[in-house]
Protein backbone atom coordinates (compact mmCIF):
# COMPACT_ATOMS: atom_id res chain seq x y z
CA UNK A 1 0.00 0.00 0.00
CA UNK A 2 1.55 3.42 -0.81
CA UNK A 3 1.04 6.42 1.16
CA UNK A 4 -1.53 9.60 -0.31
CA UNK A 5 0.02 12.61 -1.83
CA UNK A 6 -0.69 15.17 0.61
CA UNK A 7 -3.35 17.70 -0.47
CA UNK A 8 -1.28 20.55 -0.83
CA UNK A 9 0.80 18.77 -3.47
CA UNK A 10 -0.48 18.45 -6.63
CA UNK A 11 -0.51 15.83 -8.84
CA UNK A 12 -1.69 17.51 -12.27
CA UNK A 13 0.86 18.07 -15.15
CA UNK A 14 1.87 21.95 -15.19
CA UNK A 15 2.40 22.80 -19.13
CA UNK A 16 3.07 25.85 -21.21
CA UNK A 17 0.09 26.10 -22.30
CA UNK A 18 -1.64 26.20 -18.59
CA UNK A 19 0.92 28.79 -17.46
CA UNK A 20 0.20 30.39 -20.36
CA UNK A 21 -3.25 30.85 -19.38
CA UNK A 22 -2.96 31.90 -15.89
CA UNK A 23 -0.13 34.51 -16.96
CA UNK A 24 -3.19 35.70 -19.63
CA UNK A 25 -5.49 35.97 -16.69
CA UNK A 26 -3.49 37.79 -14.41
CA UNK A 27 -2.35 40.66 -17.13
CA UNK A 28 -6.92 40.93 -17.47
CA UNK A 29 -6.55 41.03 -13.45
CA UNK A 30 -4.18 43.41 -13.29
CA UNK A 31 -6.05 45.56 -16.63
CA UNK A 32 -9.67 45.42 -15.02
CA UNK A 33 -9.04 45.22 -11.16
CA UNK A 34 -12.22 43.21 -11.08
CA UNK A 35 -12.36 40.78 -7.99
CA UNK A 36 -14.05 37.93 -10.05
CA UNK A 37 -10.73 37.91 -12.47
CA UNK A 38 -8.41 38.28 -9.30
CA UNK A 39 -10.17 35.63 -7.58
CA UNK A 40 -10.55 33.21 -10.56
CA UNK A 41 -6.08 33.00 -10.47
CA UNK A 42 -5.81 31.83 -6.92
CA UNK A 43 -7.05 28.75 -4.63
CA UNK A 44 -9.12 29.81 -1.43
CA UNK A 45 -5.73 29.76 0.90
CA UNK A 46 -3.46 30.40 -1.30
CA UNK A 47 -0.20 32.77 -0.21
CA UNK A 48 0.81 35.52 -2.06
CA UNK A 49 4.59 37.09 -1.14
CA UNK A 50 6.16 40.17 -2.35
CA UNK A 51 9.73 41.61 -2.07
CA UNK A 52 11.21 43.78 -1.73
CA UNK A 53 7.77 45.17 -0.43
CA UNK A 54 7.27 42.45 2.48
CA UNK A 55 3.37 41.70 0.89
CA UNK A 56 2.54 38.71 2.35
CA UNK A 57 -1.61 38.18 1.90
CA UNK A 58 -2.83 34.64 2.96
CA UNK A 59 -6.50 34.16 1.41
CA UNK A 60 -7.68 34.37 -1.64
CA UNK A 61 -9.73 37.35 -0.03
CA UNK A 62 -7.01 39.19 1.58
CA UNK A 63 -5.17 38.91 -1.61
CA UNK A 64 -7.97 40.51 -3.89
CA UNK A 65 -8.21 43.36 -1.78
CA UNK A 66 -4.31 43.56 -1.65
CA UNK A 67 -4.35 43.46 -5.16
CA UNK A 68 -7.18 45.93 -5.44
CA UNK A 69 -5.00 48.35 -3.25
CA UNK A 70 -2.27 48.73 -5.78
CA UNK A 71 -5.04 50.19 -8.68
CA UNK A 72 -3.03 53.23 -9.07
CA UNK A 73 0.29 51.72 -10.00
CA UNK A 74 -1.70 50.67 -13.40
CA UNK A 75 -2.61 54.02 -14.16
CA UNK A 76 -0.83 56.04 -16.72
CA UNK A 77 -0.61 52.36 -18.64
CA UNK A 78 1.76 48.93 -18.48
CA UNK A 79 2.90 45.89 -19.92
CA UNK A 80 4.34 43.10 -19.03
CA UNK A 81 6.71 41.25 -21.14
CA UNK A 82 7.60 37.64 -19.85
CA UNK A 83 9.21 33.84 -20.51
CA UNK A 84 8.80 30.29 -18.45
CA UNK A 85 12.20 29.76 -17.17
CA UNK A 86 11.07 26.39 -16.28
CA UNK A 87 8.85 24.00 -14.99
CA UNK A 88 8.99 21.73 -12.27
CA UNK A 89 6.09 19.43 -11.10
CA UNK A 90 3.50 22.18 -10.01
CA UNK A 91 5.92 24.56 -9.71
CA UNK A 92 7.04 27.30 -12.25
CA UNK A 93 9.24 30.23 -12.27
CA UNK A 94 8.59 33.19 -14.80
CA UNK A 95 10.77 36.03 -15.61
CA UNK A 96 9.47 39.39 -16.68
CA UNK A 97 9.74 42.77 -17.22
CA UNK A 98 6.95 45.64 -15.91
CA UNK A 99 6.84 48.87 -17.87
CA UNK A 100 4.79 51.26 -15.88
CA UNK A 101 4.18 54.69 -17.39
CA UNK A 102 4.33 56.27 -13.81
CA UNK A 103 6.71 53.64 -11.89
CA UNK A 104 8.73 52.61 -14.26
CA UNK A 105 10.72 49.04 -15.13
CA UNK A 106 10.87 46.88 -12.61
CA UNK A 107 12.48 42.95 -13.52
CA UNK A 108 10.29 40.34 -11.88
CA UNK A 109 10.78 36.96 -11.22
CA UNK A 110 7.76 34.50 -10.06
CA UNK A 111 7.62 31.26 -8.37
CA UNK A 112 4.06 30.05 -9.01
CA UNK A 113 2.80 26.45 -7.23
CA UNK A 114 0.01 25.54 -8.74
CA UNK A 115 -3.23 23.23 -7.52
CA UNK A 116 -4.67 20.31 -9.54
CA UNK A 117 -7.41 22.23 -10.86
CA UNK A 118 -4.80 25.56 -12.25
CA UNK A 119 -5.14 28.05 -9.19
CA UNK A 120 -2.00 29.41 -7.41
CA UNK A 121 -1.52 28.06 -4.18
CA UNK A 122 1.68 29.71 -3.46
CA UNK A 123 3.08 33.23 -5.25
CA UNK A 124 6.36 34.19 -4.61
CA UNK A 125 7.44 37.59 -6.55
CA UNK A 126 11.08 39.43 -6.57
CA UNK A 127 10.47 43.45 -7.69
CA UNK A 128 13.17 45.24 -8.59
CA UNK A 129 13.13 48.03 -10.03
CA UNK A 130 15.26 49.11 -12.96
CA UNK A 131 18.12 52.04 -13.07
């Protein structure tokens, strides 16, 4: 007899294509601020961490209004240019680049863990911003 996964691990296969899609929903999350698209990226306990700016919302709720909080960064307008750097079980780590109008560049790098059914369980982000 073999021992369960544990819950929090998942046992789904984490492709291109399905990072693909998340990354696609959170750029329209981050474009329309809407809870519903915020909410739809992210299981119900799911962490989301933030440096160098020591975010660290637990919840799927306490991360859409996090999220929500930050509205004014998008003003002025964005993008968001970005590549898998790999792939490993349910976890993934994207690189990126953030043009903000007002802000300006910041490089990100993402460690996503992803659920069976798609939804971060764990987001790990490293801002920096660009000279």
């Amino acid at each position: 007899m073999t021992n369960p996964s544990p819950a929090s691990e998942s046992t789904a296969t984490t492709t291109t294509e399905s990072v693909t899609h998340w990354v696609d929903g959170y750029l329209r999350a981050w474009a329309t601020n809407d809870p519903a698209d915020i909410a739809a990226l992210f299981a119900e306990e799911a962490e989301y961490h933030e440096s160098p700016y020591d975010t660290e919302w637990i919840g799927r709720d306490e991360i859409v209004e996090g999220w929500q909080s930050r509205w004014d960064w998008q003003q002025g307008g964005w993008t968001f240019e970005w590549t898998i750097t790999s792939i490993t079980g349910p976890t993934v780590v994207i690189t990126g680049v953030g043009h903000y109008k007002k802000l300006g560049n910041f490089d990100n790098v993402w460690t996503v863990t992803f659920d069976d059914s798609g939804l971060a369980t764990r987001f790990v982000m490293l801002n920096t911003e660009q000279n």
